[in-house]
N, C-alpha and C. Protein backbone atom coordinates (compact mmCIF):
# COMPACT_ATOMS: atom_id res chain seq x y z
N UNK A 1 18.03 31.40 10.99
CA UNK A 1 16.93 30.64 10.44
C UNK A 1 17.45 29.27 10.02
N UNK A 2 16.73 28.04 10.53
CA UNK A 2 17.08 26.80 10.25
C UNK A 2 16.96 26.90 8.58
N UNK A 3 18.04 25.82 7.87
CA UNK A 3 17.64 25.09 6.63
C UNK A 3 17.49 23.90 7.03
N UNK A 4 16.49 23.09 5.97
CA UNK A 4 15.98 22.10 5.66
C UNK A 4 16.55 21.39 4.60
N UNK A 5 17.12 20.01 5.03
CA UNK A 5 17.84 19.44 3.76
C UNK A 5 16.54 18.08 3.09
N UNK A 6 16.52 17.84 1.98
CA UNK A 6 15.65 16.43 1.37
C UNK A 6 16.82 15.55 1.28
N UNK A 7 16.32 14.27 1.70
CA UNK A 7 17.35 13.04 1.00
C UNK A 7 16.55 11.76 1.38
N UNK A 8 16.52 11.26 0.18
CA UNK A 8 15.71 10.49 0.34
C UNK A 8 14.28 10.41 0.40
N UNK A 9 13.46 11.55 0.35
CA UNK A 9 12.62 11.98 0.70
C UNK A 9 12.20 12.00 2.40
N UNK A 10 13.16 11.96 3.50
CA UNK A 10 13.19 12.37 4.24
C UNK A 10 14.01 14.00 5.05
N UNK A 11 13.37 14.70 5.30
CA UNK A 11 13.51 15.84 5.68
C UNK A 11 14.52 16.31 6.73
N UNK A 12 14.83 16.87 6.70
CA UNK A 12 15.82 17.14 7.98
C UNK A 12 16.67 18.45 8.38
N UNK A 13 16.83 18.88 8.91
CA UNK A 13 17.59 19.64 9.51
C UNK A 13 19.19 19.94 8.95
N UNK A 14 19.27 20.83 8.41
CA UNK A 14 21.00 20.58 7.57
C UNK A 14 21.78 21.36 8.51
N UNK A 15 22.98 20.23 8.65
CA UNK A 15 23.88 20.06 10.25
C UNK A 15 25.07 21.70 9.96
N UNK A 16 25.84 22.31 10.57
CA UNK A 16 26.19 23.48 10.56
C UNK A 16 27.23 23.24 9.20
N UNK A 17 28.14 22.41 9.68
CA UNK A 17 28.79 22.23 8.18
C UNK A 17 28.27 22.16 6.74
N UNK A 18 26.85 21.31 6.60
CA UNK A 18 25.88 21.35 5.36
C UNK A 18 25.63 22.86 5.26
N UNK A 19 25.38 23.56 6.34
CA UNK A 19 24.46 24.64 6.11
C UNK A 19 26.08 25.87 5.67
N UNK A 20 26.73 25.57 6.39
CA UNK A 20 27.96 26.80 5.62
C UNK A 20 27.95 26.54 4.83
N UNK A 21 28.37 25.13 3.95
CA UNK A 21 28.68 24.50 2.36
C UNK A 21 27.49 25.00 1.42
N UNK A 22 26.48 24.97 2.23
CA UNK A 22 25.18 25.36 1.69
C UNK A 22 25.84 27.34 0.93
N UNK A 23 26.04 27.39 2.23
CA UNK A 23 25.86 29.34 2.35
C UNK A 23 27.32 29.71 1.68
N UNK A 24 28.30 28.61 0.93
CA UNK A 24 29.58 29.19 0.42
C UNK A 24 28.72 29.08 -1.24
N UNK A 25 28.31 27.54 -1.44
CA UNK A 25 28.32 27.89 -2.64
C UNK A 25 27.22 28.67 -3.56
N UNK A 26 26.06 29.50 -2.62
CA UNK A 26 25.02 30.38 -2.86
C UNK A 26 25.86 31.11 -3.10
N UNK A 27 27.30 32.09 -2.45
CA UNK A 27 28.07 33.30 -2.65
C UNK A 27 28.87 33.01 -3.52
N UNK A 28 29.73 31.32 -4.36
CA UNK A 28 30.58 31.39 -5.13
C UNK A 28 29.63 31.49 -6.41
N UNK A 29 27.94 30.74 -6.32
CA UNK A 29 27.55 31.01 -7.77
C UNK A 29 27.22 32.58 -7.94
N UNK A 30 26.74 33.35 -6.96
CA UNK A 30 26.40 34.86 -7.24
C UNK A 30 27.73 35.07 -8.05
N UNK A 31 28.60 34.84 -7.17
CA UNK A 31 30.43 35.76 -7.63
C UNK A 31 29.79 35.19 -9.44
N UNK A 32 29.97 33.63 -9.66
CA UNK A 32 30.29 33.48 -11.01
C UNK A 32 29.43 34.03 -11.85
N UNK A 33 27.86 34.15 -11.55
CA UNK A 33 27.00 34.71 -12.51
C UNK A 33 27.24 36.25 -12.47
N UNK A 34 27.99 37.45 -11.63
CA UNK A 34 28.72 38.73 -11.88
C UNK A 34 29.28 38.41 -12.71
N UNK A 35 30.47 38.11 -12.46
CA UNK A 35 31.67 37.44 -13.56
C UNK A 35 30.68 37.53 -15.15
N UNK A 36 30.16 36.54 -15.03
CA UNK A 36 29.93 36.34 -16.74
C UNK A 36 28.67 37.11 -16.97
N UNK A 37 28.06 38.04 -16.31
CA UNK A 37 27.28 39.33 -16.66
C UNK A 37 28.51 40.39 -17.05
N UNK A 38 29.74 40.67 -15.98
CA UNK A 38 30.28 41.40 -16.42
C UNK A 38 31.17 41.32 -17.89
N UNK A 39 31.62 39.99 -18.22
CA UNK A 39 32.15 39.69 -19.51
C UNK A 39 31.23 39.96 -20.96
N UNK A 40 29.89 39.67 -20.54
CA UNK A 40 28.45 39.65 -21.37
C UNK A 40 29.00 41.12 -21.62
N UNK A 41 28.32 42.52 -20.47
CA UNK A 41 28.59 43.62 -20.59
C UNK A 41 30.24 44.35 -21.45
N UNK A 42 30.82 43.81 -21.27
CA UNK A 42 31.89 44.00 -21.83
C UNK A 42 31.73 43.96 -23.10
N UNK A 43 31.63 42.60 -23.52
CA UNK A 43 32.12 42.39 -24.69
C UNK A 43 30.54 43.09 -26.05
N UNK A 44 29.70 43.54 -25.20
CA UNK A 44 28.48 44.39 -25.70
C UNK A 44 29.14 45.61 -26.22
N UNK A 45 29.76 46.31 -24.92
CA UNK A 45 30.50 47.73 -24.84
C UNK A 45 31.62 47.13 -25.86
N UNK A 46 32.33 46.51 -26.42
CA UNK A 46 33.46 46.31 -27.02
C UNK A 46 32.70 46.77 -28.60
N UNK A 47 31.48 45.56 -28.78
CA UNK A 47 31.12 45.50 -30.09
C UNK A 47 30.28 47.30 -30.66
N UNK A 48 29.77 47.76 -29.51
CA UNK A 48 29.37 49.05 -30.01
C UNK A 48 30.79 50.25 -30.24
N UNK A 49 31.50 50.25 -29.57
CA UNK A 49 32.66 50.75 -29.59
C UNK A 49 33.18 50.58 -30.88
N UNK A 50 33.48 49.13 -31.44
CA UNK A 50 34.08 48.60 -32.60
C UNK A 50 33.61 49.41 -33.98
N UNK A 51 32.17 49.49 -33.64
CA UNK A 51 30.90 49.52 -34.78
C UNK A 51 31.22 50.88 -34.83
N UNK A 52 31.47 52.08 -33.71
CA UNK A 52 31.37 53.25 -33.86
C UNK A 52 32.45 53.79 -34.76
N UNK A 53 34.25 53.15 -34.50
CA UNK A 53 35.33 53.45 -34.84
C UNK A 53 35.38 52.71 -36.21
N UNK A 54 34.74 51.67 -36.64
CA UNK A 54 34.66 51.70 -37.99
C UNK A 54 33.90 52.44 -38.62
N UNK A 55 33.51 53.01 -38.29
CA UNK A 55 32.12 54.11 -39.07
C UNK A 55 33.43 55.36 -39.45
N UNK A 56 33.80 55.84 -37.96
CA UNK A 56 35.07 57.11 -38.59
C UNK A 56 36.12 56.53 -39.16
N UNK A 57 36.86 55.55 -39.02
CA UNK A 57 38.08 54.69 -39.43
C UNK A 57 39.10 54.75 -38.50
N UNK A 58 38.95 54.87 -37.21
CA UNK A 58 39.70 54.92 -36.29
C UNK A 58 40.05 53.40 -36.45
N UNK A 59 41.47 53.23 -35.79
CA UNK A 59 42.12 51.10 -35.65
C UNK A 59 41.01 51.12 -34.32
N UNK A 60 40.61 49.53 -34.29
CA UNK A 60 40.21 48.67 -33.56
C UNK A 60 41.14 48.31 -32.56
N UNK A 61 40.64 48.38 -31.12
CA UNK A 61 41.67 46.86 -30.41
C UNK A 61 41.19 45.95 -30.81
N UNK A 62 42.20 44.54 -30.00
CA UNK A 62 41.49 42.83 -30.05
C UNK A 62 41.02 43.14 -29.95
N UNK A 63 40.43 43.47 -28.48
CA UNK A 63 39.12 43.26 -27.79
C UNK A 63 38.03 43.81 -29.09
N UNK A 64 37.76 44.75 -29.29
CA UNK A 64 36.56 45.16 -30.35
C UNK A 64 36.81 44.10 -31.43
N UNK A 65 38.24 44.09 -31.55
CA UNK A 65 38.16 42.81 -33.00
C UNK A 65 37.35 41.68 -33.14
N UNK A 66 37.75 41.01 -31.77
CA UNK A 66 37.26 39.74 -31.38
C UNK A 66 35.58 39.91 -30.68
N UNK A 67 34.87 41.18 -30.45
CA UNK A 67 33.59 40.98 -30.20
C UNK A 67 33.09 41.35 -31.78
N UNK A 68 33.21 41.93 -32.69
CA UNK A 68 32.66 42.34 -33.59
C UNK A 68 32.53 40.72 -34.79
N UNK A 69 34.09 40.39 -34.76
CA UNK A 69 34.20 39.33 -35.34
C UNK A 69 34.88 37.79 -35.34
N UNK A 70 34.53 37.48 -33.27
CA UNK A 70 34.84 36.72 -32.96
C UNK A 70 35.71 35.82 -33.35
């Protein structure tokens, strides 16, 4: 399927190189927005973890340290 590039407000056809550059950095932003969903998720799972083991008095890791109390 052709892409369509704007510039200028003229329309055009985006040449094979535009259109890979196009189609790398659609797959490097997916990769980065995983990435920082999976850090989000993490550091969620860290702070409930944290919250649970201070309740019994189990030690904390960093990691729980630093999501509970950054």
């Amino acid at each position: 399927m052709a892409k369509f590039i704007l510039i200028n407000g003229v329309r055009r056809e985006m040449t094979a190189e535009e259109e890979a550059k196009y189609n790398q950095d659609v797959i490097d932003t997916k990769a980065l927005r995983d990435i920082q969903k999976n850090e989000e998720t993490t550091k969620e799972d860290n702070k409930t973890s944290g919250k649970a083991k201070l309740k019994t008095g189990e030690a904390l890791t960093d990691a729980e340290v630093e999501a509970l109390f950054g």
